[in-house]
N, C-alpha and C. Protein backbone atom coordinates (compact mmCIF):
# COMPACT_ATOMS: atom_id res chain seq x y z
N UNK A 1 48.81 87.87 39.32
CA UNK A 1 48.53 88.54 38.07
C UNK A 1 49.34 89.84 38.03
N UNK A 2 50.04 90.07 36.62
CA UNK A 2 50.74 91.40 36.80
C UNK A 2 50.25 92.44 36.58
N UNK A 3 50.24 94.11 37.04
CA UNK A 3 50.11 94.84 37.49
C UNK A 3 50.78 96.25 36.34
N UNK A 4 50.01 96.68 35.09
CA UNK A 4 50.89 97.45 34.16
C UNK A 4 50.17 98.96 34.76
N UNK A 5 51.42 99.73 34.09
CA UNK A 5 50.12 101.08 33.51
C UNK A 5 50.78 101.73 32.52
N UNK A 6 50.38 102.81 32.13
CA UNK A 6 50.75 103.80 31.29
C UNK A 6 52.35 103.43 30.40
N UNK A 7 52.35 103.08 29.13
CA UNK A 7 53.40 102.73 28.37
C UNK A 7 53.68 101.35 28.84
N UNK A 8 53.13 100.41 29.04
CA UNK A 8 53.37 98.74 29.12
C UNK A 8 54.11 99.01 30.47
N UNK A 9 54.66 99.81 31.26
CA UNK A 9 55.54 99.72 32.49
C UNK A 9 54.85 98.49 33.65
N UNK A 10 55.65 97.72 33.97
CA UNK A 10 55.13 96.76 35.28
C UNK A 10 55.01 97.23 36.46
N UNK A 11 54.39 97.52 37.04
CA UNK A 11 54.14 97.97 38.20
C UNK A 11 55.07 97.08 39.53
N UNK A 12 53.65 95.96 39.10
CA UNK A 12 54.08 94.79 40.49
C UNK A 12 52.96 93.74 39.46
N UNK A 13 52.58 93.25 40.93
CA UNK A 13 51.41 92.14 41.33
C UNK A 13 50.46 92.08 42.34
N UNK A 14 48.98 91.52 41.93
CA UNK A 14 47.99 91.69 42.78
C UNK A 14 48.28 90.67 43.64
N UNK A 15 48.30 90.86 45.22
CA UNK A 15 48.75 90.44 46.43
C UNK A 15 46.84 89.98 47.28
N UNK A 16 46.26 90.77 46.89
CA UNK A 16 44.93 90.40 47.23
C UNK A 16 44.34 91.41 46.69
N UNK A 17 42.50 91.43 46.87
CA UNK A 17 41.63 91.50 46.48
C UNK A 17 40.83 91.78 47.79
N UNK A 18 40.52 93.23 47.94
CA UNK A 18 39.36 93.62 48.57
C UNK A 18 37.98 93.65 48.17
N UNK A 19 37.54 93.20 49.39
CA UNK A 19 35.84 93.43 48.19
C UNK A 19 34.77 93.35 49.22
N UNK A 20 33.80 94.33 48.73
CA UNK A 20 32.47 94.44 49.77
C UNK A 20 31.77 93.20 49.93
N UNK A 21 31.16 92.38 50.99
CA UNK A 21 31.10 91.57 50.65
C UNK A 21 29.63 91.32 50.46
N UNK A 22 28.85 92.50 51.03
CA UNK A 22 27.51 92.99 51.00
C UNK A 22 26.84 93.17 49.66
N UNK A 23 27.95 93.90 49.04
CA UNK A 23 27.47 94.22 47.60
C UNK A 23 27.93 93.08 46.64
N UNK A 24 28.72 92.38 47.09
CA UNK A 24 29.27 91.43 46.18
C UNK A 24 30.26 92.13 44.98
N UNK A 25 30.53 93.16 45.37
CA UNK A 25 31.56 94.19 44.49
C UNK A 25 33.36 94.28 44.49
N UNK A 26 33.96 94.10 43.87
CA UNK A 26 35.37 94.55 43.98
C UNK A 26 35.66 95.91 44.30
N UNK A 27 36.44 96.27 45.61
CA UNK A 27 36.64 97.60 46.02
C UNK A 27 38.19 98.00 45.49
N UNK A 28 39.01 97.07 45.95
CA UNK A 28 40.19 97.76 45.48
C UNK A 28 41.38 96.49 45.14
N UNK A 29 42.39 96.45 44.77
CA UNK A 29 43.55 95.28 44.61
C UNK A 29 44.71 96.29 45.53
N UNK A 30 44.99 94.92 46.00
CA UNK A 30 46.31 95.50 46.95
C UNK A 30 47.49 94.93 46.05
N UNK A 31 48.67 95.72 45.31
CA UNK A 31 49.46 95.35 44.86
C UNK A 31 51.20 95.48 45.10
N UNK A 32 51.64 94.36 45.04
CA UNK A 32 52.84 94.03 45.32
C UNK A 32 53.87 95.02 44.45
N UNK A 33 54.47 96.13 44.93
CA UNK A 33 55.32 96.54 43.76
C UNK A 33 56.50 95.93 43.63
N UNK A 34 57.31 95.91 42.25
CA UNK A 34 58.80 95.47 42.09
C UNK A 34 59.24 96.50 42.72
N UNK A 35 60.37 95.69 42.19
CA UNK A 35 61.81 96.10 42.67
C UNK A 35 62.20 97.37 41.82
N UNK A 36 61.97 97.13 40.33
CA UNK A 36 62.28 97.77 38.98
C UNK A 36 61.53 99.34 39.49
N UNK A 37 59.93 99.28 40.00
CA UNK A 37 59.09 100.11 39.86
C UNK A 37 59.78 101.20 40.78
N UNK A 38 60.58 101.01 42.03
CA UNK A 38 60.31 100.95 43.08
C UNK A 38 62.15 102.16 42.40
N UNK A 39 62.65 101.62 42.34
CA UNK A 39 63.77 102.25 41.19
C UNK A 39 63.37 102.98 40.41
N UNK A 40 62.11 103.15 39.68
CA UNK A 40 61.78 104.17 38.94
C UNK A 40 62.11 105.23 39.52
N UNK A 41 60.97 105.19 40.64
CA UNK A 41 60.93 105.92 41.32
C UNK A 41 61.53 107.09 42.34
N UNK A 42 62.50 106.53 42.46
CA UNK A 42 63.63 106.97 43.15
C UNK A 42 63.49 106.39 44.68
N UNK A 43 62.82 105.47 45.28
CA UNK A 43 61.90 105.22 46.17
C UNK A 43 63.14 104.14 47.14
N UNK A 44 63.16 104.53 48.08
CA UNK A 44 64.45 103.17 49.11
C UNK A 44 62.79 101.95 49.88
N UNK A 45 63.23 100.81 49.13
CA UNK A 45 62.48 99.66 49.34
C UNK A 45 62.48 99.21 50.55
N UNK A 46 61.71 98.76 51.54
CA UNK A 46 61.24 98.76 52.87
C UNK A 46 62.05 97.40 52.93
N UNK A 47 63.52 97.91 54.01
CA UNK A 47 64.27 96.43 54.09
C UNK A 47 63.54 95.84 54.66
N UNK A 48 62.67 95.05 55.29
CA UNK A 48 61.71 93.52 56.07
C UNK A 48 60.30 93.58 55.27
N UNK A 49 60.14 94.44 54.88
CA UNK A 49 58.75 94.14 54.11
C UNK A 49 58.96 94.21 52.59
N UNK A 50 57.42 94.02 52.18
CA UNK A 50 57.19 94.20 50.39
C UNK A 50 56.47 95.68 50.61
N UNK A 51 56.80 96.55 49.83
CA UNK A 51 56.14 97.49 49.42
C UNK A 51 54.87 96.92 48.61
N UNK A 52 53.83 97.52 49.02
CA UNK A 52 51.69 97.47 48.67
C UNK A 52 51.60 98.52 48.76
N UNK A 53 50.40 98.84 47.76
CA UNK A 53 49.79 99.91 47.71
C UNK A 53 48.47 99.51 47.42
N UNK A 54 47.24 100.11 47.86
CA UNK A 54 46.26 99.56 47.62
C UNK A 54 45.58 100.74 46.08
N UNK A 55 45.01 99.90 45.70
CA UNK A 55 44.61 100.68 44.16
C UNK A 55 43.06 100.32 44.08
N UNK A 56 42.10 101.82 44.37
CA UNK A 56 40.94 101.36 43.39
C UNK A 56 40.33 100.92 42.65
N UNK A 57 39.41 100.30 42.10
CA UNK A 57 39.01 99.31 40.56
C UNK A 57 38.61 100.33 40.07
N UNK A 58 38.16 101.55 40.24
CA UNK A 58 37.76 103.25 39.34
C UNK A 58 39.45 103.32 38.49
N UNK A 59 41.07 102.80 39.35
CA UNK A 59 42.07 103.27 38.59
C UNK A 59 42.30 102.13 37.60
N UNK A 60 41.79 101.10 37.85
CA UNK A 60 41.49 100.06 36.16
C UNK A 60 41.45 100.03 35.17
N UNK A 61 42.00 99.94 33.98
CA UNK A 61 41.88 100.34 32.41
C UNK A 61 41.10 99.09 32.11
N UNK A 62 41.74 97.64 32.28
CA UNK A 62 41.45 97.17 31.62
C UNK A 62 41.54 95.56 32.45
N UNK A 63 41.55 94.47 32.04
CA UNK A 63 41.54 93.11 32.76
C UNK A 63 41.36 92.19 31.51
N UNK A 64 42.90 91.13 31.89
CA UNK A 64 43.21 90.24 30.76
C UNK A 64 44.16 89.25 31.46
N UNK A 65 45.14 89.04 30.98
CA UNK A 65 45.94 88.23 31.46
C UNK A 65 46.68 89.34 32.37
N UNK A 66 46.77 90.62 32.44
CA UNK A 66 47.24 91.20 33.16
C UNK A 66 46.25 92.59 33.58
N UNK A 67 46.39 93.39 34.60
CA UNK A 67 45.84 94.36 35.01
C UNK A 67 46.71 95.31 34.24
N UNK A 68 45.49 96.17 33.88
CA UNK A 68 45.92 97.47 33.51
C UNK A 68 45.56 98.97 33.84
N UNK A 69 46.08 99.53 34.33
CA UNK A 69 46.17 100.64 35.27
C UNK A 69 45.79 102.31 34.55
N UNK A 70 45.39 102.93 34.89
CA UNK A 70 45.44 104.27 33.78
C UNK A 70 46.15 105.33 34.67
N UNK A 71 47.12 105.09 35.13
CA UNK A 71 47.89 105.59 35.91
C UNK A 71 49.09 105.47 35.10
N UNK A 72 50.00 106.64 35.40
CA UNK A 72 51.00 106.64 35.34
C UNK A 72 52.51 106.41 36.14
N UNK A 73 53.85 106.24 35.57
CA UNK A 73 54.30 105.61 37.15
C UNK A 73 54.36 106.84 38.24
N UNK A 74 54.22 107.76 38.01
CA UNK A 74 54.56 108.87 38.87
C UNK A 74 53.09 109.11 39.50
N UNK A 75 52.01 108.37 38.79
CA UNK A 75 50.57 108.89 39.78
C UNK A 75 51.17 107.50 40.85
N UNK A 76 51.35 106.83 40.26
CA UNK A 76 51.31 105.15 41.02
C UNK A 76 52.42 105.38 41.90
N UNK A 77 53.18 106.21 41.75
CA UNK A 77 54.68 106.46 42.80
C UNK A 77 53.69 107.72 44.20
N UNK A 78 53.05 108.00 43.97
CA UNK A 78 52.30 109.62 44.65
C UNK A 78 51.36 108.82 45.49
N UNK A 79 50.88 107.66 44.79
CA UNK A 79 49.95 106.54 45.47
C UNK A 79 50.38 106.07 46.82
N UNK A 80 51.58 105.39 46.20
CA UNK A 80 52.61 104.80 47.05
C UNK A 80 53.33 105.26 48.06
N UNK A 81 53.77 106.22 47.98
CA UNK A 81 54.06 107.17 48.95
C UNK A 81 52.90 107.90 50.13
N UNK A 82 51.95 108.34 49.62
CA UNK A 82 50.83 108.15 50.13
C UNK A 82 50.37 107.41 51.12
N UNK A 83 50.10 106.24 50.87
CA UNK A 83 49.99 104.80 51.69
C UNK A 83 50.99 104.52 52.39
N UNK A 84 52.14 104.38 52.27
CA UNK A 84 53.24 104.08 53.31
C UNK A 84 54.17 105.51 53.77
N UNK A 85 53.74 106.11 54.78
CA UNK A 85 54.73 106.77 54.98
C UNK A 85 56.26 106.80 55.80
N UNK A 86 56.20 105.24 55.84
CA UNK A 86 57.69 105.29 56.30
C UNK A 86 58.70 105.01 54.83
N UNK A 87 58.34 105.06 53.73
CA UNK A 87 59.31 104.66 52.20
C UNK A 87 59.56 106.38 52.24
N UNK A 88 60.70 106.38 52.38
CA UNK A 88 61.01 107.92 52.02
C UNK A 88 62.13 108.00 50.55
N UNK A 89 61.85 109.08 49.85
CA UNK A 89 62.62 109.77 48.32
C UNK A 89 64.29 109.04 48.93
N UNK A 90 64.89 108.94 47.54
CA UNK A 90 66.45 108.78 47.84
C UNK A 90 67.09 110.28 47.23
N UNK A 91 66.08 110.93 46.84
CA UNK A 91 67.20 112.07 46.33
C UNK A 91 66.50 112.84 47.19
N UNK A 92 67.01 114.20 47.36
CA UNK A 92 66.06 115.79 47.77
C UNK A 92 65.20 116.34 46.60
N UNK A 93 65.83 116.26 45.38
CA UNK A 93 64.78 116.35 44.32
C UNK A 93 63.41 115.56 43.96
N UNK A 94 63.42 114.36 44.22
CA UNK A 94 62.20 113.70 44.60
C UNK A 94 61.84 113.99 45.59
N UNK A 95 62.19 113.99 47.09
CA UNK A 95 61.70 114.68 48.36
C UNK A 95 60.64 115.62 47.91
N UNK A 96 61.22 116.90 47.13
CA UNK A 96 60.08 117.82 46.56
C UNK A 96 59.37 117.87 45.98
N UNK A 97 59.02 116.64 45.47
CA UNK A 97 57.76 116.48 44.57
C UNK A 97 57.10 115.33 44.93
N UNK A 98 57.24 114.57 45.82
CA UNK A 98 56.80 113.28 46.07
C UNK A 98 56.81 113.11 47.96
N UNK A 99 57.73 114.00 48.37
CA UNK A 99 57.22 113.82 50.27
C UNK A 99 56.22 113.30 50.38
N UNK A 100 55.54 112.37 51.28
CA UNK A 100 54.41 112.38 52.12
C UNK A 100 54.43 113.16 53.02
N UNK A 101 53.22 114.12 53.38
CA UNK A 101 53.58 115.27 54.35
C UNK A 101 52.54 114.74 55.38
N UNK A 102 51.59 114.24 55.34
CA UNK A 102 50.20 113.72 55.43
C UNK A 102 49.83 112.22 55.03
N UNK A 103 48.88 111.52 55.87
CA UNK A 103 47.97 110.47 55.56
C UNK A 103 46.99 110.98 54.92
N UNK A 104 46.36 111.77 54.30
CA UNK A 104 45.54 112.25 53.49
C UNK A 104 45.32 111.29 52.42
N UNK A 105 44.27 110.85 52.08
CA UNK A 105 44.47 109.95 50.63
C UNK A 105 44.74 108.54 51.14
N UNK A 106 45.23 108.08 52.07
CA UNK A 106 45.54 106.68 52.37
C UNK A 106 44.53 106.36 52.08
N UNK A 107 44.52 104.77 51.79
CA UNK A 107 43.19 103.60 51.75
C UNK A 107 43.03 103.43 52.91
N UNK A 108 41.33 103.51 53.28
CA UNK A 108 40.72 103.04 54.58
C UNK A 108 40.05 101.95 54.60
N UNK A 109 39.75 100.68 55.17
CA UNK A 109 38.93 99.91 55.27
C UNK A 109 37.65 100.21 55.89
N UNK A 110 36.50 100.07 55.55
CA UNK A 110 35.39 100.17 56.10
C UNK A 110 34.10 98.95 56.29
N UNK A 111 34.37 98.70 57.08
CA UNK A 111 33.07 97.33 57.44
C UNK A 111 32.12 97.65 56.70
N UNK A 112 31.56 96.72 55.71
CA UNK A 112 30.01 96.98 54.90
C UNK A 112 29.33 96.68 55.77
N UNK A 113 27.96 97.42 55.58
CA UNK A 113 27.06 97.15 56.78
C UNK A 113 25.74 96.35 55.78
């Protein structure tokens, strides 16, 4: 399923589906970003892997034939960076506004009890 936010932009695709399994609740979608997004960004794409980011169902707008995000690409780029800190900026001007300096903010898994 594809993956929008803010101004119809494509993100990616949902890659899986976390979910408590205690509560029977959706916790978060792990999503596949493009290639395109990933270029927005200014972002150098992880040569052997897919760039994921895991996304809360609180950052959800909406659910249809596609996910919709209330994010923008630059929250969804801050996300992303965030979560992987080996994707580093291609410019120095992104460097300064987008570094990961910190795991702070990463997604954690937590066993429901």
């Amino acid at each position: 399923m594809q993956v929008v936010g803010g101004g119809g932009r494509v993100f990616g695709r949902v890659d899986e589906i976390e979910i408590d399994a205690g509560a029977w609740k959706v916790e978060s979608l792990v999503v596949r970003v493009t290639s395109d997004a990933i270029s927005a960004l200014g972002i150098n794409k992880p040569f052997w892997t897919h760039a994921q980011v895991v996304i809360p169902v609180s950052a959800v707008q909406a659910v249809s034939d596609v996910v919709v995000l209330r994010l923008t690409i630059d929250e969804f780029g801050q996300r992303l960076l965030t979560a992987r800190e080996h994707i580093e900026p291609t410019s120095p001007a992104t460097a300064d506004a987008t570094s990961p300096t910190s795991s702070r903010g990463a997604p954690t898994k937590t066993p429901s009890s």
